[in-house]
PDB file of N, CA and C in Angstrom:
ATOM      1  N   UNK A   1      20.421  14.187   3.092  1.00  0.00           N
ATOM      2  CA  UNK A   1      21.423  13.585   2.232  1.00  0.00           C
ATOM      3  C   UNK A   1      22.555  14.590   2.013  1.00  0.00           C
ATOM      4  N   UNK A   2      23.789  14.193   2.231  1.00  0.00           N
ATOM      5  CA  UNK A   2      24.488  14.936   2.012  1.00  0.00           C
ATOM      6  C   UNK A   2      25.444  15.700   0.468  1.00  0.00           C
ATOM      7  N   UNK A   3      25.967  16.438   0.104  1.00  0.00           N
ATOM      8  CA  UNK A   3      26.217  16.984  -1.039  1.00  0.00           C
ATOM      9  C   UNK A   3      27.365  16.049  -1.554  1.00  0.00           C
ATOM     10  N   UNK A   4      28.432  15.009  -0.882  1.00  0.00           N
ATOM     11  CA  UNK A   4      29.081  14.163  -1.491  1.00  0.00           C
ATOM     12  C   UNK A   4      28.173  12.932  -1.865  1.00  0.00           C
ATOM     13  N   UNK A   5      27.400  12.851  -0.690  1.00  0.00           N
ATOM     14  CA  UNK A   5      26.420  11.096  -1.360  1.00  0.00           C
ATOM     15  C   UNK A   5      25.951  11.600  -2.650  1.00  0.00           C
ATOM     16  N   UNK A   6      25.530  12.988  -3.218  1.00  0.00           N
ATOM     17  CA  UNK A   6      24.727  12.878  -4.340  1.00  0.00           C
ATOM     18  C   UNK A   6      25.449  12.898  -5.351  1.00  0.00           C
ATOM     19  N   UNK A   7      26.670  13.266  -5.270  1.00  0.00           N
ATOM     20  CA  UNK A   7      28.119  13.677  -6.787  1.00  0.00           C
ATOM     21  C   UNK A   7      28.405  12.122  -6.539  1.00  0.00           C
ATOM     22  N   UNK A   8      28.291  11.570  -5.708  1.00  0.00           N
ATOM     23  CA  UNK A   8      28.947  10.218  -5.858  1.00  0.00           C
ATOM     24  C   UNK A   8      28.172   9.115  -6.427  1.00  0.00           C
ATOM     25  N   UNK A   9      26.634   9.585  -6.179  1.00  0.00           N
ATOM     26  CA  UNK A   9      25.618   8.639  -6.921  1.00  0.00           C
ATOM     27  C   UNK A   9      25.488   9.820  -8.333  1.00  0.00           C
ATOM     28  N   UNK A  10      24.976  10.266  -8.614  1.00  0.00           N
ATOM     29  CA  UNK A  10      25.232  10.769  -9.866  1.00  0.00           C
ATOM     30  C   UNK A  10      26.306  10.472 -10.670  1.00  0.00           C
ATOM     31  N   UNK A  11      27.708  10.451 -10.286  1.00  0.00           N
ATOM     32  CA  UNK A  11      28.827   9.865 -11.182  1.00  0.00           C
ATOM     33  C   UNK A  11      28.695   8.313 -11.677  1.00  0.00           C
ATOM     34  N   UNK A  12      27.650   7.953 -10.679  1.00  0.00           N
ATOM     35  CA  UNK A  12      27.358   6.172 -10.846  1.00  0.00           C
ATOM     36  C   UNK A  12      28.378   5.287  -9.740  1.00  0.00           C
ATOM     37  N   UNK A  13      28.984   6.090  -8.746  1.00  0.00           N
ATOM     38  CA  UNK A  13      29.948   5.260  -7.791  1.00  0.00           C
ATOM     39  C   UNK A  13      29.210   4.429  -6.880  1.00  0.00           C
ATOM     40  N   UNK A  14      28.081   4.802  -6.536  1.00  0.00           N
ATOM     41  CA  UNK A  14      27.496   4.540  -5.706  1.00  0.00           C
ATOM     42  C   UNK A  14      26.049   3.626  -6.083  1.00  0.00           C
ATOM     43  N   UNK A  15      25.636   2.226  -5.868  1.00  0.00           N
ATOM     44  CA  UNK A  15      25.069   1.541  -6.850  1.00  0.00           C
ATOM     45  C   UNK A  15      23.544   2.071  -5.847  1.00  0.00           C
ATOM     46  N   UNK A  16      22.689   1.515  -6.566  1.00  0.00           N
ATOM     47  CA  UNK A  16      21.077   1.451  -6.171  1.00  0.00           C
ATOM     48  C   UNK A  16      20.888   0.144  -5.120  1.00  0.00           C
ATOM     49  N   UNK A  17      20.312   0.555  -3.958  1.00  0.00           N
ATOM     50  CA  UNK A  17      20.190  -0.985  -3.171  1.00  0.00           C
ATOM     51  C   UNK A  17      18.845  -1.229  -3.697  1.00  0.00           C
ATOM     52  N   UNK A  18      18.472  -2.710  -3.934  1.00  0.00           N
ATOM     53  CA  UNK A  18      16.945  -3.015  -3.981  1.00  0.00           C
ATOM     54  C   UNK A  18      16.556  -3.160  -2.312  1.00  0.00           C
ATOM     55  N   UNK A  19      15.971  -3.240  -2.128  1.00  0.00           N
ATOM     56  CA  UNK A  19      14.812  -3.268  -1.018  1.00  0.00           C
ATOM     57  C   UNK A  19      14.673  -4.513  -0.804  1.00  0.00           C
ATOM     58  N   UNK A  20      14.493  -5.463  -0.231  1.00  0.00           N
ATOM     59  CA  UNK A  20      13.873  -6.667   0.258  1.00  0.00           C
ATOM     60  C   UNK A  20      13.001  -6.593   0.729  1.00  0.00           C
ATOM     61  N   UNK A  21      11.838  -6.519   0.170  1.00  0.00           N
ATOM     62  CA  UNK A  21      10.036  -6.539  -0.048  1.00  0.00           C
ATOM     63  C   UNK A  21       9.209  -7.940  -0.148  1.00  0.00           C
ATOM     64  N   UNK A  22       9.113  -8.707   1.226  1.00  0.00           N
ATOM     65  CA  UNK A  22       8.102 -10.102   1.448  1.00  0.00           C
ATOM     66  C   UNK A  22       7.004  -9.651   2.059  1.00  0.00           C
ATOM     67  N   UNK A  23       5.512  -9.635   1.287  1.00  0.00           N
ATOM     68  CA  UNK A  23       4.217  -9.457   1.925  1.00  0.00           C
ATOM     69  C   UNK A  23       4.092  -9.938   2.846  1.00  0.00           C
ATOM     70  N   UNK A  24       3.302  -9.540   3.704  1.00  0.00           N
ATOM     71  CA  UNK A  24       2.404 -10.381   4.624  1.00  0.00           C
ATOM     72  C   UNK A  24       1.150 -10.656   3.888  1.00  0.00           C
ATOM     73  N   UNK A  25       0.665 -11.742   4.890  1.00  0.00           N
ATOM     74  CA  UNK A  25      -0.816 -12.326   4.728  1.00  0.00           C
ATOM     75  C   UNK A  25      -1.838 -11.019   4.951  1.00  0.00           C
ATOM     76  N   UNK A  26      -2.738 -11.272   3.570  1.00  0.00           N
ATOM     77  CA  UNK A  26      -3.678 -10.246   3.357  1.00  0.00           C
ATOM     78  C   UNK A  26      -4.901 -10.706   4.348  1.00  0.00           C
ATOM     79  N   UNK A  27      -5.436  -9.954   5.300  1.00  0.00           N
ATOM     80  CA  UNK A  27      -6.506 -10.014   6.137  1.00  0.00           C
ATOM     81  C   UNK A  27      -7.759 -10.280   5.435  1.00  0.00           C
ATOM     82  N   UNK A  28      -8.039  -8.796   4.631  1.00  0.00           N
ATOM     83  CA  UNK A  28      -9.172  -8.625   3.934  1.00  0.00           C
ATOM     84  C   UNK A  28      -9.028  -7.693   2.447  1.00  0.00           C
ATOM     85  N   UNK A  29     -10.177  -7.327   1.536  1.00  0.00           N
ATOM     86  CA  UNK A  29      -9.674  -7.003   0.451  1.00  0.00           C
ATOM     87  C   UNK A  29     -11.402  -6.499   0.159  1.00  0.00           C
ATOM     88  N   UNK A  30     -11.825  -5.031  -0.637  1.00  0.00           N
ATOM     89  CA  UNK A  30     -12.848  -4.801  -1.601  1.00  0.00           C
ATOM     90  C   UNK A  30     -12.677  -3.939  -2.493  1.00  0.00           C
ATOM     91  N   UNK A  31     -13.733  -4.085  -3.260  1.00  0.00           N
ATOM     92  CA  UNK A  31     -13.066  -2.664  -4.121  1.00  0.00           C
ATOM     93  C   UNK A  31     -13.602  -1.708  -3.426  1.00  0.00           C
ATOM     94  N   UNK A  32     -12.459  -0.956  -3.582  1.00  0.00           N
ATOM     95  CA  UNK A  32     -12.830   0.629  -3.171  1.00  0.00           C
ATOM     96  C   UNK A  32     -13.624   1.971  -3.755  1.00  0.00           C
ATOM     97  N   UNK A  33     -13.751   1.600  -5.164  1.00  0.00           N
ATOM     98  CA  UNK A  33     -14.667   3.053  -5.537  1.00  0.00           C
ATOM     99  C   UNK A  33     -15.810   2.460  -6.723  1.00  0.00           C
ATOM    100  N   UNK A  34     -16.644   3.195  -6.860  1.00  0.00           N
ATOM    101  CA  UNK A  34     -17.719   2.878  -7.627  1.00  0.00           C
ATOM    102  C   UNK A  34     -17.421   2.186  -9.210  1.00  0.00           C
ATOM    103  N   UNK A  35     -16.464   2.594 -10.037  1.00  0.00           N
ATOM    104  CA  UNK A  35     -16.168   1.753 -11.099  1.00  0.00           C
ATOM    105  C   UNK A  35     -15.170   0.637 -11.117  1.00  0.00           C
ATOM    106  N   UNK A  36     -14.893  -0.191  -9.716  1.00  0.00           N
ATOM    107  CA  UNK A  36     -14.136  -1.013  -9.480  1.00  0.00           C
ATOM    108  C   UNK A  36     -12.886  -0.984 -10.070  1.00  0.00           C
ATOM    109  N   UNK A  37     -12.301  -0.121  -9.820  1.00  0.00           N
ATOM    110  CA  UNK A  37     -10.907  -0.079 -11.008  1.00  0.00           C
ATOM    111  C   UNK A  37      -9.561   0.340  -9.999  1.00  0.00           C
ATOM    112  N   UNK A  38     -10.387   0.037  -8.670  1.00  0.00           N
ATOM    113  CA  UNK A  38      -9.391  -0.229  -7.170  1.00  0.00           C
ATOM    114  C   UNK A  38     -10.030  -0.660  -6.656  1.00  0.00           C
ATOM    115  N   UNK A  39      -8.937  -1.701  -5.353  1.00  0.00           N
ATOM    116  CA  UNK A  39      -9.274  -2.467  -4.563  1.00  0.00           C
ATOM    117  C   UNK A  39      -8.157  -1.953  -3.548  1.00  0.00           C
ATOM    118  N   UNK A  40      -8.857  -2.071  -2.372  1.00  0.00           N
ATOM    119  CA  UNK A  40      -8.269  -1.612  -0.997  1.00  0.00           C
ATOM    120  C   UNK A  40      -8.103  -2.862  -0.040  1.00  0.00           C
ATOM    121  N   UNK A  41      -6.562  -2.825   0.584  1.00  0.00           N
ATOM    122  CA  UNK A  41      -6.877  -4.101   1.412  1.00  0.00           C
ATOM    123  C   UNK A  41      -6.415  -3.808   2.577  1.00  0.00           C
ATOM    124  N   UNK A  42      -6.324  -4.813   3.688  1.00  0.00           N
ATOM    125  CA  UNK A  42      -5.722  -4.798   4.734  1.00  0.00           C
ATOM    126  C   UNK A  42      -4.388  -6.108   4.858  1.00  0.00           C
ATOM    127  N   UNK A  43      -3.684  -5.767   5.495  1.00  0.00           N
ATOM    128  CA  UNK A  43      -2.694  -6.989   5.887  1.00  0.00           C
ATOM    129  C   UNK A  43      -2.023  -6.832   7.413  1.00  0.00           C
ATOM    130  N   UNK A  44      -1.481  -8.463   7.929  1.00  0.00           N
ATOM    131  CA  UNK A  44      -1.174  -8.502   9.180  1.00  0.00           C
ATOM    132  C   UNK A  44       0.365  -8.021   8.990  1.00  0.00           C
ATOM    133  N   UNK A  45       0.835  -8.272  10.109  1.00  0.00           N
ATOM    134  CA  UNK A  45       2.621  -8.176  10.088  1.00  0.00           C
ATOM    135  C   UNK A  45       3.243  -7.227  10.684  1.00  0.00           C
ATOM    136  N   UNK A  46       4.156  -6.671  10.006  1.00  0.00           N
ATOM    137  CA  UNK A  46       4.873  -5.412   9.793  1.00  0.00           C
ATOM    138  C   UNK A  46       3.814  -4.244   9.014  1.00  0.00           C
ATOM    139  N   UNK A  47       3.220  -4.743   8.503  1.00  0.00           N
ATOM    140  CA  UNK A  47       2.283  -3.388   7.350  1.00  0.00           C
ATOM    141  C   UNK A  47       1.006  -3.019   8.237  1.00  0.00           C
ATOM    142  N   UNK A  48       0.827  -3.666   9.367  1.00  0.00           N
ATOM    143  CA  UNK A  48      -0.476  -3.929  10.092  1.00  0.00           C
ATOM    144  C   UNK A  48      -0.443  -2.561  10.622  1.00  0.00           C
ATOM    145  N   UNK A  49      -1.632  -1.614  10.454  1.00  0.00           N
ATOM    146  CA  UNK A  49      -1.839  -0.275  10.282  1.00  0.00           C
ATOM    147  C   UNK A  49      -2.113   0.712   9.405  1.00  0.00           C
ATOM    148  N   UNK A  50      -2.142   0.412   8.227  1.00  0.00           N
ATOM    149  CA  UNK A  50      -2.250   0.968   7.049  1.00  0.00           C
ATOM    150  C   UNK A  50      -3.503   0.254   6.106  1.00  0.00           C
ATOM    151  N   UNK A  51      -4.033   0.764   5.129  1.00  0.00           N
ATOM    152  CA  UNK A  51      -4.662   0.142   4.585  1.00  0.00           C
ATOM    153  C   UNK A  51      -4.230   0.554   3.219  1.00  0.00           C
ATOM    154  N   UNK A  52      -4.475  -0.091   1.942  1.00  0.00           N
ATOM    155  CA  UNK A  52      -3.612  -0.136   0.836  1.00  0.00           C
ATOM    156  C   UNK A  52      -4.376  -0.257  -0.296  1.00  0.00           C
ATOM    157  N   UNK A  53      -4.619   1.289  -1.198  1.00  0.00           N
ATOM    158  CA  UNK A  53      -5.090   1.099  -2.079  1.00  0.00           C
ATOM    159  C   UNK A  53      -4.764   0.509  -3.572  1.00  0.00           C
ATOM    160  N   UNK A  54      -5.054   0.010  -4.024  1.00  0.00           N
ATOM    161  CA  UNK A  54      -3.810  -0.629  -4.911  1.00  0.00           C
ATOM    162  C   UNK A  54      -5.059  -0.584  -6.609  1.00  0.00           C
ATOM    163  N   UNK A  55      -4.268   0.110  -7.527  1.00  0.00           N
ATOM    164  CA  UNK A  55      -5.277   0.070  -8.782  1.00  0.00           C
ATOM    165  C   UNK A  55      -5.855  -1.479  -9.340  1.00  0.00           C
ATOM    166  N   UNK A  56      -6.745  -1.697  -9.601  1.00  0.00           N
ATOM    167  CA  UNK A  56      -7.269  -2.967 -10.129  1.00  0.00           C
ATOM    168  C   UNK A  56      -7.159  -3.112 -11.421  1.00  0.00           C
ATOM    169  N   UNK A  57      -6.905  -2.348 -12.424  1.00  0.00           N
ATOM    170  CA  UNK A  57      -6.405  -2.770 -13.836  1.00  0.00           C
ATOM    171  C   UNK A  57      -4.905  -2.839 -14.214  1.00  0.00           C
ATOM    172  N   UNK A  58      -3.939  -2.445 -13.450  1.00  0.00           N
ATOM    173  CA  UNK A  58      -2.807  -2.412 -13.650  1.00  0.00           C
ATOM    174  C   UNK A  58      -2.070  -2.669 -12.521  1.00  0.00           C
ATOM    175  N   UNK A  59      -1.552  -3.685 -11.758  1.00  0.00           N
ATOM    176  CA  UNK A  59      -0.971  -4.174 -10.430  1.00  0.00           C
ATOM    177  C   UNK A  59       0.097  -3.751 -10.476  1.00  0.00           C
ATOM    178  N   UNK A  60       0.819  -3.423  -9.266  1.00  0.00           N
ATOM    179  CA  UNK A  60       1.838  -2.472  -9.342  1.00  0.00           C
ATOM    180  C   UNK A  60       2.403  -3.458  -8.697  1.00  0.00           C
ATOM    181  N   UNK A  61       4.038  -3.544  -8.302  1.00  0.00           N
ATOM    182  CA  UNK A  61       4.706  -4.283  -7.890  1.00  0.00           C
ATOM    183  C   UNK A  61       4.282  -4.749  -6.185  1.00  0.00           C
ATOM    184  N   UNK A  62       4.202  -3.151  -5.479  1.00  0.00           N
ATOM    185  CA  UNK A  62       3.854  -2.618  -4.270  1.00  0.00           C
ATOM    186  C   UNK A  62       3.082  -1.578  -4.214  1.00  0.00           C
ATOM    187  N   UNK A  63       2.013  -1.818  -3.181  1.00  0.00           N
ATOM    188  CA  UNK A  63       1.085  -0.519  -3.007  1.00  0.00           C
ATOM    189  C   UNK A  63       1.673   0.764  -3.307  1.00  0.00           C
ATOM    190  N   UNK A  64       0.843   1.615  -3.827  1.00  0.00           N
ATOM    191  CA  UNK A  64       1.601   2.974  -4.006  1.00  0.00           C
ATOM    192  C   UNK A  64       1.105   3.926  -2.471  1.00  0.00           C
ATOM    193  N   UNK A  65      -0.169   3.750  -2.580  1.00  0.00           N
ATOM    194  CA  UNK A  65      -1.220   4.868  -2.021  1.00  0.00           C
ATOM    195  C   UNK A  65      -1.346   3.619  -0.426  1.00  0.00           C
ATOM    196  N   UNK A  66      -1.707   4.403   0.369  1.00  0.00           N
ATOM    197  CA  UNK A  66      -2.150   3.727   1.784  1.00  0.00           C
ATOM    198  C   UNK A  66      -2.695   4.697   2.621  1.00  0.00           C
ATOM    199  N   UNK A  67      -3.700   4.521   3.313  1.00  0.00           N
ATOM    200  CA  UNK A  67      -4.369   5.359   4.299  1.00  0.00           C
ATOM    201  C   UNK A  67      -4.186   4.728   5.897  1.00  0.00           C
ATOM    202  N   UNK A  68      -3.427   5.374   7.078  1.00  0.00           N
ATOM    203  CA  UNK A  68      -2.761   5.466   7.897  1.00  0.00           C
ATOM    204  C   UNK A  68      -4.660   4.866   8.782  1.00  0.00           C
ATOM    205  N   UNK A  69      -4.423   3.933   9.642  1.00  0.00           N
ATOM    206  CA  UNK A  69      -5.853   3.183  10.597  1.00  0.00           C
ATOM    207  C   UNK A  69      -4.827   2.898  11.684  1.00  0.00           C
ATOM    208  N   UNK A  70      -5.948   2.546  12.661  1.00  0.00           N
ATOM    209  CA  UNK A  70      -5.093   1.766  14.280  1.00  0.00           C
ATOM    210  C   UNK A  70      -4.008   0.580  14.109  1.00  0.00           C
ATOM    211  N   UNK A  71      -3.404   0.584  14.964  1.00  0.00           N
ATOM    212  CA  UNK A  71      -2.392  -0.869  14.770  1.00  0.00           C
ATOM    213  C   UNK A  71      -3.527  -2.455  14.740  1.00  0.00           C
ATOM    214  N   UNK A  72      -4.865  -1.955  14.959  1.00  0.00           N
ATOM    215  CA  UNK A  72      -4.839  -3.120  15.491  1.00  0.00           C
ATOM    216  C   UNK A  72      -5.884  -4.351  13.455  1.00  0.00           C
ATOM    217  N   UNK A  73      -5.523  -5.346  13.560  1.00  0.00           N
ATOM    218  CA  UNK A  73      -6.023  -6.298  12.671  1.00  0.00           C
ATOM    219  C   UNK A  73      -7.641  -5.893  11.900  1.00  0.00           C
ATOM    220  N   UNK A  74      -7.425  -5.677  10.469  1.00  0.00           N
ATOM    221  CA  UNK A  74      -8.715  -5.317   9.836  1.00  0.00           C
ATOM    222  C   UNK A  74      -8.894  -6.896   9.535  1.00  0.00           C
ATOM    223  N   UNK A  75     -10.022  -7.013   9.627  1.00  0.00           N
ATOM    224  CA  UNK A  75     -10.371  -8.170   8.778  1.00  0.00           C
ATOM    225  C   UNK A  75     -11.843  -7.981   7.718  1.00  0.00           C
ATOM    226  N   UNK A  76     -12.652  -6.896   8.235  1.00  0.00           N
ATOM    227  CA  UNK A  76     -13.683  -6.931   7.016  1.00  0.00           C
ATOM    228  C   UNK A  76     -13.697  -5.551   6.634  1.00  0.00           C
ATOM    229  N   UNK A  77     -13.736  -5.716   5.256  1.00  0.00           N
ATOM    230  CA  UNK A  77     -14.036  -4.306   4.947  1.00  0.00           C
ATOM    231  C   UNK A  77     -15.024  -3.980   3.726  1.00  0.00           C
ATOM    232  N   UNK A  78     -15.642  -3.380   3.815  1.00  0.00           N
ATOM    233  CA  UNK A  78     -17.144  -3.198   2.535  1.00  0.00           C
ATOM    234  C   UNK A  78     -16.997  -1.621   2.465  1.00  0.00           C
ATOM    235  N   UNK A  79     -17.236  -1.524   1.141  1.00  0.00           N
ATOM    236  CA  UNK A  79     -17.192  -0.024   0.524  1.00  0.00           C
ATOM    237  C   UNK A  79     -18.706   0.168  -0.013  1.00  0.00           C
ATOM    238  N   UNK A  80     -19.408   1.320   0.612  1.00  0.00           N
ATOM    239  CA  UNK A  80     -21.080   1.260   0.261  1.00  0.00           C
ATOM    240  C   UNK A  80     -20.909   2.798  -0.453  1.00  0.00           C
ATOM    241  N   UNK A  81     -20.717   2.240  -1.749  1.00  0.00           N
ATOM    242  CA  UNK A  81     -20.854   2.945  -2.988  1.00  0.00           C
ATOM    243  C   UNK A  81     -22.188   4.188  -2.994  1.00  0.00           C
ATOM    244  N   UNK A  82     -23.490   4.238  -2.777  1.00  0.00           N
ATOM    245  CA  UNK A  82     -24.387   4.981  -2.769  1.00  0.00           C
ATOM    246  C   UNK A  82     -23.166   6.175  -1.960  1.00  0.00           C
ATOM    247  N   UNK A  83     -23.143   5.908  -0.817  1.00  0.00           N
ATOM    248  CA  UNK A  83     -23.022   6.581  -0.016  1.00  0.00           C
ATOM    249  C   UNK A  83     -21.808   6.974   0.058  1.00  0.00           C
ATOM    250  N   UNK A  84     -20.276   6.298  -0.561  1.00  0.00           N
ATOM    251  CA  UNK A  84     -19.549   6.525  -0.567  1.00  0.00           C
ATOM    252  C   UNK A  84     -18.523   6.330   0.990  1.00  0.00           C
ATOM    253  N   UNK A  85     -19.107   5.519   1.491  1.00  0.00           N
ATOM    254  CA  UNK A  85     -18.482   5.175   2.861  1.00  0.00           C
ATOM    255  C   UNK A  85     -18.057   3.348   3.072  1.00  0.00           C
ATOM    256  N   UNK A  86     -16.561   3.703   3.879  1.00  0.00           N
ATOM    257  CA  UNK A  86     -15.500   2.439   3.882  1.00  0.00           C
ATOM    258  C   UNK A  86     -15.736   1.759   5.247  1.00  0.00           C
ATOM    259  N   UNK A  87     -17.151   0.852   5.554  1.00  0.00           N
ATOM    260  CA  UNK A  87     -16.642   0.101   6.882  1.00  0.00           C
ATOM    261  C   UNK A  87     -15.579  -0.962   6.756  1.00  0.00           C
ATOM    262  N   UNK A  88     -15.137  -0.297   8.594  1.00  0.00           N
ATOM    263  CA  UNK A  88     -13.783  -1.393   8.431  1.00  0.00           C
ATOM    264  C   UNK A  88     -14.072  -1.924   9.856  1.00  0.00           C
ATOM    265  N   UNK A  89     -13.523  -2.884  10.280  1.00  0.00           N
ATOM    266  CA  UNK A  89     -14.291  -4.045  11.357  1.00  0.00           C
ATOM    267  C   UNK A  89     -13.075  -4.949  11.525  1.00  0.00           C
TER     268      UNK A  89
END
């Protein structure tokens, strides 16, 4: 970023763009950790590659957190709590 873009957004010349943010279709979805207070999902699309932890008591607009997987389509996923391990399928 350069040293005029930032005097020019700091003075307020320069407005905030929003983002244009449309989900895709969610594949699959579990909770992710032992006191259920996240749920991890998968989705097709553009996002297809990532998996997305997202808090379960407080929904955020958009995932914050995501863990980087293959391009290719999750569709099941189970979190085995004893053990602490995420199959994904």
């Amino acid at each position: 970023m350069s040293l005029e873009y930032m005097l020019k957004k700091n003075k307020g010349l320069i407005d905030e763009v929003e983002v244009e943010w449309t989900p895709d279709p969610i594949l699959s979805v579990c909770y992710y950790n032992n006191d259920e207070s996240k749920i991890i999902a998968s989705v097709d699309g553009k996002f297809l590659g990532h998996l997305y932890i997202i808090p379960w008591d407080v929904l955020p607009e958009r995932p914050i957190l995501s863990i980087a997987i293959s391009q290719s389509p999750c569709r099941y996923l189970r979190f085995i709590e004893n053990h602490d391990v995420l199959i994904i399928g």
